[in-house]
N, C-alpha and C. Protein backbone atom coordinates (compact mmCIF):
# COMPACT_ATOMS: atom_id res chain seq x y z
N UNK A 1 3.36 17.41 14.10
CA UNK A 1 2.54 16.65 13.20
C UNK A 1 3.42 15.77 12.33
N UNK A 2 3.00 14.55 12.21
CA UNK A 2 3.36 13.50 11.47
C UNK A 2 3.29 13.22 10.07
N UNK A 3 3.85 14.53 8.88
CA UNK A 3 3.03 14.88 7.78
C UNK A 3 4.42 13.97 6.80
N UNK A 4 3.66 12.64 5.87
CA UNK A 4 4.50 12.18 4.92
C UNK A 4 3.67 12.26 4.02
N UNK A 5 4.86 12.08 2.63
CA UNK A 5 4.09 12.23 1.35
C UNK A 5 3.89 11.06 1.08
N UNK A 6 2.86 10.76 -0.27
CA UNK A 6 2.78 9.56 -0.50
C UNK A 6 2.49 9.46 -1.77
N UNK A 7 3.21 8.88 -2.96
CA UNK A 7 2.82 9.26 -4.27
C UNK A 7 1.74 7.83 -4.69
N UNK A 8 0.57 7.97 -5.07
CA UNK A 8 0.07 7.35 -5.91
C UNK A 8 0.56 6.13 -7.31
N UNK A 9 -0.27 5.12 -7.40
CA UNK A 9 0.13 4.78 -8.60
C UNK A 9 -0.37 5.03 -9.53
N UNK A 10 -1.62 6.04 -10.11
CA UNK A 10 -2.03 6.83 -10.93
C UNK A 10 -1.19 8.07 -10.86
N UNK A 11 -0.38 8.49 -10.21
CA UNK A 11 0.36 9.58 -10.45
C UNK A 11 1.80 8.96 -10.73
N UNK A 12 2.32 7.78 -10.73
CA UNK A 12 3.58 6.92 -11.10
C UNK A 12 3.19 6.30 -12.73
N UNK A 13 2.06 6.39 -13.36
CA UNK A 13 1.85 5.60 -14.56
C UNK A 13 1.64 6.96 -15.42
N UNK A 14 0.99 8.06 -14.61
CA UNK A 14 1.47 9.54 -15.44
C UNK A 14 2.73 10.39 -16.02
N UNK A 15 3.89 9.80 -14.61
CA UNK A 15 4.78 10.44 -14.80
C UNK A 15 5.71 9.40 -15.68
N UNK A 16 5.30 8.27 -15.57
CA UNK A 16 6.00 7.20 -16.64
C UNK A 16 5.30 7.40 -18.43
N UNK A 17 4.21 7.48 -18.33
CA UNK A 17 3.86 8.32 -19.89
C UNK A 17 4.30 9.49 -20.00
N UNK A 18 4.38 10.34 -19.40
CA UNK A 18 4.97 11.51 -19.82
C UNK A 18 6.77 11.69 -19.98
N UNK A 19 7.44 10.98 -19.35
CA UNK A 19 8.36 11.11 -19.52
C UNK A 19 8.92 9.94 -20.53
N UNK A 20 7.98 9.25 -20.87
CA UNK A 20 8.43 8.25 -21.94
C UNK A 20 8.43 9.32 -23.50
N UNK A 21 7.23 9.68 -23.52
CA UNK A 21 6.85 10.47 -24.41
C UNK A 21 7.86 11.63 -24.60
N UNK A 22 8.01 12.44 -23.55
CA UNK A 22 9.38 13.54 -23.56
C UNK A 22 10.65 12.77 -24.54
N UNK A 23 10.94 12.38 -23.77
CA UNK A 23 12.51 11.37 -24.38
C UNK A 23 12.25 10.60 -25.55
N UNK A 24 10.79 10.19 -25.67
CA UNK A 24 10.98 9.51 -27.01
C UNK A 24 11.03 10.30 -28.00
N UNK A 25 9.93 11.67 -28.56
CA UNK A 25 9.95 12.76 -28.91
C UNK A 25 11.09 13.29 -29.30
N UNK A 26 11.86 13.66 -28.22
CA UNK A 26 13.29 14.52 -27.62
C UNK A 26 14.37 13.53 -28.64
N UNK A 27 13.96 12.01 -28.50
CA UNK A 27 15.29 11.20 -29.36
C UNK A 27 14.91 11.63 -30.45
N UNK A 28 14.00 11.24 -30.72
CA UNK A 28 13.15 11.75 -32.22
C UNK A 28 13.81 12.63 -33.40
N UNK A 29 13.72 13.99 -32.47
CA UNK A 29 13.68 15.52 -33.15
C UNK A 29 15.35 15.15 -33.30
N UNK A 30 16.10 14.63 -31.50
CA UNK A 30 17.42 14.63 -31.96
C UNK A 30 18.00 13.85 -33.16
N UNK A 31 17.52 12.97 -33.42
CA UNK A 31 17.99 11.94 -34.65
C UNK A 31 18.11 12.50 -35.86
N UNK A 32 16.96 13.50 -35.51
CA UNK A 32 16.41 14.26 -37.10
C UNK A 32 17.72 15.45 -37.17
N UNK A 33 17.47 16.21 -36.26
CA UNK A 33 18.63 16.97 -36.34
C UNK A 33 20.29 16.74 -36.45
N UNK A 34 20.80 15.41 -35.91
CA UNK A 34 21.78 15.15 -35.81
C UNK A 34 22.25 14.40 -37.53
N UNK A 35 21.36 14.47 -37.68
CA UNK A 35 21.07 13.90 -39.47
C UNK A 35 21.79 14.79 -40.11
N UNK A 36 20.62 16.03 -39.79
CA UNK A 36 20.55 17.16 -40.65
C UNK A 36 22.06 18.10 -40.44
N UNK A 37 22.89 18.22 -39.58
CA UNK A 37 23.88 18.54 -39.20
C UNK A 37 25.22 18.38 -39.52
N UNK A 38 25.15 16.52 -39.47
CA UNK A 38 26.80 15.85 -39.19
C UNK A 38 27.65 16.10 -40.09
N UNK A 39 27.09 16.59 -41.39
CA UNK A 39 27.80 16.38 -42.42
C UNK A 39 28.05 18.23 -42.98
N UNK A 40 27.46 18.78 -42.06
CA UNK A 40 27.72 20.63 -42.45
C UNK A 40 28.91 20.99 -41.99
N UNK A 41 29.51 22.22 -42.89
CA UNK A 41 30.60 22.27 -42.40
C UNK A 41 31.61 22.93 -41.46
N UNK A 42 30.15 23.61 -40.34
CA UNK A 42 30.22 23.95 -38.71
C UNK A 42 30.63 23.38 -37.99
N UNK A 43 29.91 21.97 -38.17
CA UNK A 43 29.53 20.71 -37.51
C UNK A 43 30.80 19.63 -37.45
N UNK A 44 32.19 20.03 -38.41
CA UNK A 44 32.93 19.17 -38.80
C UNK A 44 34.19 19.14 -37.16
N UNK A 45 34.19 19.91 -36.55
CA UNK A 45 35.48 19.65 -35.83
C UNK A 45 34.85 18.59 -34.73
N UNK A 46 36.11 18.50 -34.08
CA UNK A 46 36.20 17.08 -33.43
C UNK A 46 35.59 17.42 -31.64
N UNK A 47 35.38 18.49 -31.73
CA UNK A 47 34.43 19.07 -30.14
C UNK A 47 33.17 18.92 -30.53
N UNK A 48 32.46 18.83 -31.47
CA UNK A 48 31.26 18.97 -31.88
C UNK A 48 30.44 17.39 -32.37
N UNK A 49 31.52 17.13 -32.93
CA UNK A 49 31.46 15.57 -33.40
C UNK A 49 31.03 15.03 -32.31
N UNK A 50 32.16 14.94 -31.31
CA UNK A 50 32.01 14.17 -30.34
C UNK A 50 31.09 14.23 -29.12
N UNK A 51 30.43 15.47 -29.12
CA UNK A 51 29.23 16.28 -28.34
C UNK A 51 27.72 16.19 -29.15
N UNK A 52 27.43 15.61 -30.53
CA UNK A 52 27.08 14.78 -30.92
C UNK A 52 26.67 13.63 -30.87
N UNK A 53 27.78 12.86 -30.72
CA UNK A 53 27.77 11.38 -30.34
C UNK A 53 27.63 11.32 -29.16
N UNK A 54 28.01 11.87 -27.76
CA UNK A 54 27.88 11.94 -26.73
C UNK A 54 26.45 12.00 -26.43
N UNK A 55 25.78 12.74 -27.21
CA UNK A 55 23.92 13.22 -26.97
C UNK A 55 23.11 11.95 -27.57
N UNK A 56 23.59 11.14 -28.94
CA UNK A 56 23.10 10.66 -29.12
C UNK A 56 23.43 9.24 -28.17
N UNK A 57 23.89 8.77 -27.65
CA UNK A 57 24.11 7.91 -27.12
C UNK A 57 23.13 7.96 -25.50
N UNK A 58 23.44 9.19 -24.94
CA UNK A 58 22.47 9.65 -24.49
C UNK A 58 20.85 9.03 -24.62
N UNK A 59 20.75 9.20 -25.05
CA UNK A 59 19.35 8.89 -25.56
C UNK A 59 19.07 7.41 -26.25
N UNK A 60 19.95 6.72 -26.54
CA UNK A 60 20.27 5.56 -26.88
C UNK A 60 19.96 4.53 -25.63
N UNK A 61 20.56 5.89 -24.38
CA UNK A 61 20.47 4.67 -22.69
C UNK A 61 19.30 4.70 -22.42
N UNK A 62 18.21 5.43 -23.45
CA UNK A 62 16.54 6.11 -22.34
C UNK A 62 16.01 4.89 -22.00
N UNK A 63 15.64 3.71 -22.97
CA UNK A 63 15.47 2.71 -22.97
C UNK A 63 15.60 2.21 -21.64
N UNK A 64 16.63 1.92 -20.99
CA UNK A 64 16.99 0.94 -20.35
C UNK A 64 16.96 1.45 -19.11
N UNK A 65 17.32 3.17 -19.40
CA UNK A 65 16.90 4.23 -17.38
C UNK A 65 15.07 4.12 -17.60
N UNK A 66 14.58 4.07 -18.85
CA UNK A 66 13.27 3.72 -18.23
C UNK A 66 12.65 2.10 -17.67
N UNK A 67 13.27 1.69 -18.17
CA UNK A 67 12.80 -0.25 -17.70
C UNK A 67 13.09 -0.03 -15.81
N UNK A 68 14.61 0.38 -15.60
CA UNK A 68 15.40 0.61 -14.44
C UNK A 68 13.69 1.20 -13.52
N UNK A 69 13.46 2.88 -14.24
CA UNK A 69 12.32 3.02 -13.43
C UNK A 69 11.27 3.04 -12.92
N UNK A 70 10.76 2.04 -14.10
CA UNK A 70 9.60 0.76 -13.72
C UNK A 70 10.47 -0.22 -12.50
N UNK A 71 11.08 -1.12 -12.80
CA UNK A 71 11.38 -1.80 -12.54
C UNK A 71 11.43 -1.02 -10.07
N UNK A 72 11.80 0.28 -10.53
CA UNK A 72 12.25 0.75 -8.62
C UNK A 72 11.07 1.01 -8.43
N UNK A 73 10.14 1.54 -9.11
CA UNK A 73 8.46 1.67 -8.56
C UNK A 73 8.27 0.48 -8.62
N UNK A 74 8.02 -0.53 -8.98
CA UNK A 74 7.22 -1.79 -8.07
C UNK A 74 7.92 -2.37 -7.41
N UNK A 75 9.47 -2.35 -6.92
CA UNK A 75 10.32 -2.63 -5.96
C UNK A 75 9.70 -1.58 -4.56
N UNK A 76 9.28 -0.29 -5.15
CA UNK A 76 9.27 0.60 -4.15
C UNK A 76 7.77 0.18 -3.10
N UNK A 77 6.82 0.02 -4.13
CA UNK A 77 5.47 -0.48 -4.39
C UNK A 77 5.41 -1.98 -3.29
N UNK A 78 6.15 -2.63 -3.71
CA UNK A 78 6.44 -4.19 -3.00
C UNK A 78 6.72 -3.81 -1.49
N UNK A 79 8.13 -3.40 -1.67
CA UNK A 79 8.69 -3.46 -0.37
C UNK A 79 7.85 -2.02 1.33
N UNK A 80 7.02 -1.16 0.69
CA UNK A 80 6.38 -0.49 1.31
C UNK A 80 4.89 -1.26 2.05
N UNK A 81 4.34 -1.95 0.64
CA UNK A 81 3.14 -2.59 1.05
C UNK A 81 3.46 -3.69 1.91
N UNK A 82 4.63 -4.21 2.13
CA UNK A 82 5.38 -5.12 3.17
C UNK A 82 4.82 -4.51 4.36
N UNK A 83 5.64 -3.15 4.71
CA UNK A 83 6.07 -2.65 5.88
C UNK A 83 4.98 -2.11 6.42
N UNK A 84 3.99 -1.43 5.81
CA UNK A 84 2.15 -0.77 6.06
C UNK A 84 2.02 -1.69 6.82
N UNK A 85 1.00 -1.52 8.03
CA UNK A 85 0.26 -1.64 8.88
C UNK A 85 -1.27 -2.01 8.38
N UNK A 86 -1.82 -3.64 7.92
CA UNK A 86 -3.10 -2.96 8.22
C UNK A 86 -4.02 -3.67 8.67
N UNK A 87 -4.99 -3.67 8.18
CA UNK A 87 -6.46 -4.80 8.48
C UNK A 87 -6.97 -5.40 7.37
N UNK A 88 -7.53 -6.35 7.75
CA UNK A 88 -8.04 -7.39 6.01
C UNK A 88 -9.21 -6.52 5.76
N UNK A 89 -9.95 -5.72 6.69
CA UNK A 89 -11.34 -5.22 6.51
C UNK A 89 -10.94 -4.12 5.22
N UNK A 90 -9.70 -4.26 4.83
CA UNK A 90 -9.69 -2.71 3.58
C UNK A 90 -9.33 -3.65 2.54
N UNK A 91 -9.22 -5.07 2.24
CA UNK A 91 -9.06 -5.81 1.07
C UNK A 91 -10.61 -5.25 -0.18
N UNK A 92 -11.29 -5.18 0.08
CA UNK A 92 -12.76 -4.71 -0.48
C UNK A 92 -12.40 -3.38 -1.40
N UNK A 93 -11.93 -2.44 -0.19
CA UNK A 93 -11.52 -1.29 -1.13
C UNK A 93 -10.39 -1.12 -1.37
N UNK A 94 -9.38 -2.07 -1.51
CA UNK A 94 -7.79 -2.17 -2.16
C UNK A 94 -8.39 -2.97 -3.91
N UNK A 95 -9.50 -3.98 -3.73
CA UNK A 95 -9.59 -4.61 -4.83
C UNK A 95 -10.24 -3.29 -5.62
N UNK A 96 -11.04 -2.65 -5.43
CA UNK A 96 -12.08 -1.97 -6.38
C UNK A 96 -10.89 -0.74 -6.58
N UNK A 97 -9.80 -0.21 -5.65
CA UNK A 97 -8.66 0.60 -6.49
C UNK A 97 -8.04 -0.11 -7.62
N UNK A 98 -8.16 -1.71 -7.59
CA UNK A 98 -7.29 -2.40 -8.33
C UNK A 98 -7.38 -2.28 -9.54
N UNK A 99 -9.12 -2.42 -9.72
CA UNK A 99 -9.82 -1.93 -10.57
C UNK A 99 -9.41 -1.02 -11.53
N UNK A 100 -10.30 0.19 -10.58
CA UNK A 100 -9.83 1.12 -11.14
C UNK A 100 -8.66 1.78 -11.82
N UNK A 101 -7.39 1.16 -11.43
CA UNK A 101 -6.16 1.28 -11.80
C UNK A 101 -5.83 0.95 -12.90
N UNK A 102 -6.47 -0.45 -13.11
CA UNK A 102 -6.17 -1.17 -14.01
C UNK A 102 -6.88 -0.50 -15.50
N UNK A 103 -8.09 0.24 -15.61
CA UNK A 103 -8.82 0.79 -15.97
C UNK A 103 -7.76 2.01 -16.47
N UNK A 104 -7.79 2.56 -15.55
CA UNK A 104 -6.80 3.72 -16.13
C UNK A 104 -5.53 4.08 -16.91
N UNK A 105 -4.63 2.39 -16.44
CA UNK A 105 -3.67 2.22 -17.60
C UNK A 105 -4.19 1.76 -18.72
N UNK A 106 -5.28 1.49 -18.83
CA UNK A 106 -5.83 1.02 -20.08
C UNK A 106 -6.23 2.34 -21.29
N UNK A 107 -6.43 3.00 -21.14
CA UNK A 107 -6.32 4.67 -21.04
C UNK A 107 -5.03 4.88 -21.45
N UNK A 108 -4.60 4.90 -20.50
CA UNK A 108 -3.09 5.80 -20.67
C UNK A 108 -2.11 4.50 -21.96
N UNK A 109 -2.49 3.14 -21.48
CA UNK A 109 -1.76 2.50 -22.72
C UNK A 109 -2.61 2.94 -24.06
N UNK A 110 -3.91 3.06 -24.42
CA UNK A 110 -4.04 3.72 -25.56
C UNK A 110 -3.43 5.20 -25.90
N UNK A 111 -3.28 5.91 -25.01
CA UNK A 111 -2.80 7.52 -25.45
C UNK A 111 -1.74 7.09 -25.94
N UNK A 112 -0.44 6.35 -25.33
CA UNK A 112 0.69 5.86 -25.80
C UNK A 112 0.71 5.18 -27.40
N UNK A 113 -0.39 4.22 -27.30
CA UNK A 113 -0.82 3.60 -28.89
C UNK A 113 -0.96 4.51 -29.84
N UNK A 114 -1.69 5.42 -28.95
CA UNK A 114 -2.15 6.75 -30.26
C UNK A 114 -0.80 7.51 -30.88
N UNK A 115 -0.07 7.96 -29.55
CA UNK A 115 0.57 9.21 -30.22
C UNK A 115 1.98 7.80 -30.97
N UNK A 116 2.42 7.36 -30.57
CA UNK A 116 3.06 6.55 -31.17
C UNK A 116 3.07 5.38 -32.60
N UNK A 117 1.62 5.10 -32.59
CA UNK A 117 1.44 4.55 -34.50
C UNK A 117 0.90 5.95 -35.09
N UNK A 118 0.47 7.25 -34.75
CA UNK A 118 0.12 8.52 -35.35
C UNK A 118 1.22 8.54 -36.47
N UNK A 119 2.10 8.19 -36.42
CA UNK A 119 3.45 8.07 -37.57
C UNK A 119 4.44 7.21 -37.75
N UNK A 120 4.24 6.70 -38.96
CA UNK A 120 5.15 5.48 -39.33
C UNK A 120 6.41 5.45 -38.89
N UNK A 121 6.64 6.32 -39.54
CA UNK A 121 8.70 7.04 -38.78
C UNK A 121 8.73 7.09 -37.57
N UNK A 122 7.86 7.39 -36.44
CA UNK A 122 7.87 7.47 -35.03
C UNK A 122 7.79 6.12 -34.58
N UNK A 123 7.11 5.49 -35.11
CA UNK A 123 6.53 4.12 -34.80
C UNK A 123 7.75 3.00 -35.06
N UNK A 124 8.47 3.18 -36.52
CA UNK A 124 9.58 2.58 -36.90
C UNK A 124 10.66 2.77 -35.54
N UNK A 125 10.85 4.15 -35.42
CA UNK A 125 12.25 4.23 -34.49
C UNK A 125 12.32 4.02 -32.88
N UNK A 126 10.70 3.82 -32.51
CA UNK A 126 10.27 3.29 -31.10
C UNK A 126 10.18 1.72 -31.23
N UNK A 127 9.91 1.31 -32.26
CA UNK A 127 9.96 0.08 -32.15
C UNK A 127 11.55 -0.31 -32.14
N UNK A 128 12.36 0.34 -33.02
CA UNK A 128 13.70 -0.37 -33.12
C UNK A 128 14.48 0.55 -31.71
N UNK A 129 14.74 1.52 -31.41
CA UNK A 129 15.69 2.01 -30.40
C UNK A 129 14.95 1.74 -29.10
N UNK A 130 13.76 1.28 -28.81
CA UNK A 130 13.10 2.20 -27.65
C UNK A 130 11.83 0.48 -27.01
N UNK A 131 12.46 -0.69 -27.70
CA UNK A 131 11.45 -1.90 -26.92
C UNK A 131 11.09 -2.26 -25.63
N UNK A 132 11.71 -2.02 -24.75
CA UNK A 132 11.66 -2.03 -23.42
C UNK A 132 10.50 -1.30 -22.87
N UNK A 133 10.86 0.27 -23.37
CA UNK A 133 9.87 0.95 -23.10
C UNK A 133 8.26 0.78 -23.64
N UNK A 134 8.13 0.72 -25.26
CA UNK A 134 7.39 0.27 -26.16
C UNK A 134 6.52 -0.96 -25.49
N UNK A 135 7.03 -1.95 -24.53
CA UNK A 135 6.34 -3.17 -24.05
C UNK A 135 5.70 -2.83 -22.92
N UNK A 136 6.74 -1.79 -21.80
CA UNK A 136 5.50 -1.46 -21.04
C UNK A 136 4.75 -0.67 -21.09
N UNK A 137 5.00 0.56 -21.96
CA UNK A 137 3.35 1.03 -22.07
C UNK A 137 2.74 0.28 -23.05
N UNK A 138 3.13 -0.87 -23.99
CA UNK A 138 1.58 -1.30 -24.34
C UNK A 138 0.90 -2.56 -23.68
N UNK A 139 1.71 -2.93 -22.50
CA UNK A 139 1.25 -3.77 -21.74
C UNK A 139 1.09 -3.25 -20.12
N UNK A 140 0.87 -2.18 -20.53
CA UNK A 140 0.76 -1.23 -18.87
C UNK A 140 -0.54 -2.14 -17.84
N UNK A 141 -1.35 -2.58 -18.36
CA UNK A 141 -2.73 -2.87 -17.57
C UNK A 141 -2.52 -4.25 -17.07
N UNK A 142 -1.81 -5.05 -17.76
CA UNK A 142 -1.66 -6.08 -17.56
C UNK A 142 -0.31 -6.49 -16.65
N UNK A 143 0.42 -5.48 -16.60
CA UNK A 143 2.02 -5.12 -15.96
C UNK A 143 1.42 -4.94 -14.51
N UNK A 144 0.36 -4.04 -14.31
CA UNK A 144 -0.23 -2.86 -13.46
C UNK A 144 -1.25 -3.86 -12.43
N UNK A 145 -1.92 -4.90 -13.05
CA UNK A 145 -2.35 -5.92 -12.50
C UNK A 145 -1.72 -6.75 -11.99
N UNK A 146 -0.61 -7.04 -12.26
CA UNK A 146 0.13 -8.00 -11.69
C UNK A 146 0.78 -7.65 -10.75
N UNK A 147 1.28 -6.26 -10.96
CA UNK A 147 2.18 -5.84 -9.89
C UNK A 147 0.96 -4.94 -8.81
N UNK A 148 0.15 -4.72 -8.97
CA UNK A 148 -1.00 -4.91 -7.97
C UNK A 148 -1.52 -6.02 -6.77
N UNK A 149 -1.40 -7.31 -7.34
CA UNK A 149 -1.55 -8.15 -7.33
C UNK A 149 -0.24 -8.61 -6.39
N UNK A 150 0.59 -8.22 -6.56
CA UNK A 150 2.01 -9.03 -5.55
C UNK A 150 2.28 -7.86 -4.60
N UNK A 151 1.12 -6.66 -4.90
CA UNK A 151 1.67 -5.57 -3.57
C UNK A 151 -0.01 -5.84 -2.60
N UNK A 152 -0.91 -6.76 -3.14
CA UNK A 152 -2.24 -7.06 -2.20
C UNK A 152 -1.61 -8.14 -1.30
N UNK A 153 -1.03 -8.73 -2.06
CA UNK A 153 -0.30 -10.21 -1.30
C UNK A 153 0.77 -9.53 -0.29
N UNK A 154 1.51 -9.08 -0.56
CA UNK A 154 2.35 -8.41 0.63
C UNK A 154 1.75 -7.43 1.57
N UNK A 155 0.62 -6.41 1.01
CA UNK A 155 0.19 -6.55 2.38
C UNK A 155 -0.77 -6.97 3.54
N UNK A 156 -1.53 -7.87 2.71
CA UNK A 156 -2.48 -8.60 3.34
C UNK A 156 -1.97 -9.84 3.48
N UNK A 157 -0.93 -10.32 2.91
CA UNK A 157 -0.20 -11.51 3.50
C UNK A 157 0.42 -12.06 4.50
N UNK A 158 0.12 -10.89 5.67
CA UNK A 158 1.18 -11.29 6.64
C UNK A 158 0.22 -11.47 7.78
N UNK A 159 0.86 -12.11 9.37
CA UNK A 159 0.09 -12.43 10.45
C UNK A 159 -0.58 -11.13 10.62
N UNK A 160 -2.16 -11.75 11.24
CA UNK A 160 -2.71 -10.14 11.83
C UNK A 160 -2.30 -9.03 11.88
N UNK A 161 -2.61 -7.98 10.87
CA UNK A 161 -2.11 -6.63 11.56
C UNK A 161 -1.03 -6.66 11.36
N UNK A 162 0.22 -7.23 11.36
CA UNK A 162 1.48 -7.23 11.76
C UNK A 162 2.50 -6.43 10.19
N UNK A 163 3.10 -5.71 10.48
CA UNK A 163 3.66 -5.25 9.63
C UNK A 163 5.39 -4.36 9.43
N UNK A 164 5.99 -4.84 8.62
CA UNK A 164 7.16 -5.10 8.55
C UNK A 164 8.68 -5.86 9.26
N UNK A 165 9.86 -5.51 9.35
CA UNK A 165 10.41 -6.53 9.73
C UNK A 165 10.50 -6.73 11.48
């Protein structure tokens, strides 16, 4: 049997809120703690310091490994809907998923709105460490449409039926 997996893009806009939320959180608490710490006098030698700075920097890159993994899901998204096999007769029910999709990040970009202006201080330090991320979930529906939109074209764009290289 011919058994592949196939992940969803309602299960790719879940695991991108949730793990935005983890790490943003996670920088969060760390900032707070690394505050509360640097200057105790446990905290003073130069293994600790620097295991410190090492974490926070860490988390400094989340930003930019999350843009990165937006950026390989609709690369992944693109270049698959290339290679699929299909018929124009499923454009009907590719548009009304489109829909729906679009619908659902609309959703999930408010949960993001929510838990993120819920606090000024949270809101302050996502806006300043964390923009990349901050833009696509609050422009998830409109991100989600578009890149919908260039994976209908790739795969209904090509001669009859015909699919990949």
């Amino acid at each position: 049997m011919n058994k592949t997996g196939v992940i969803s893009m309602p299960l790719i806009i879940i695991i991108l809120l949730v793990a935005s939320i983890s790490m943003i959180m996670l920088g969060f608490v760390w900032g707070k703690f690394n505050d509360a710490v640097k200057d105790e006098a446990g905290f003073q030698d130069n293994a600790t310091q620097a295991a410190l700075a090492n974490t926070t920097t860490t988390f400094a890159n989340f930003d930019i490994t999350m843009f990165s993994i937006f950026i390989g899901f609709v690369l992944v998204l693109i270049i698959t809907s290339f290679l699929i096999r299909t018929n124009t007769i499923f454009v009907a029910i590719m548009i009304i998923f489109l829909v729906l999709l679009v619908v659902f990040s609309m959703i999930i970009s408010n949960v993001w709105d929510g838990i993120v202006t819920g606090d000024a201080e949270l809101q302050t330090s996502v806006e300043l460490n964390y923009p990349r991320t901050n833009f696509i979930m609050n422009n998830l529906p409109i991100l989600m449409f578009i890149v919908d939109i260039m994976a209908l074209i790739a795969l209904f764009g090509k001669r009859g039926g015909e699919g990949g290289i």
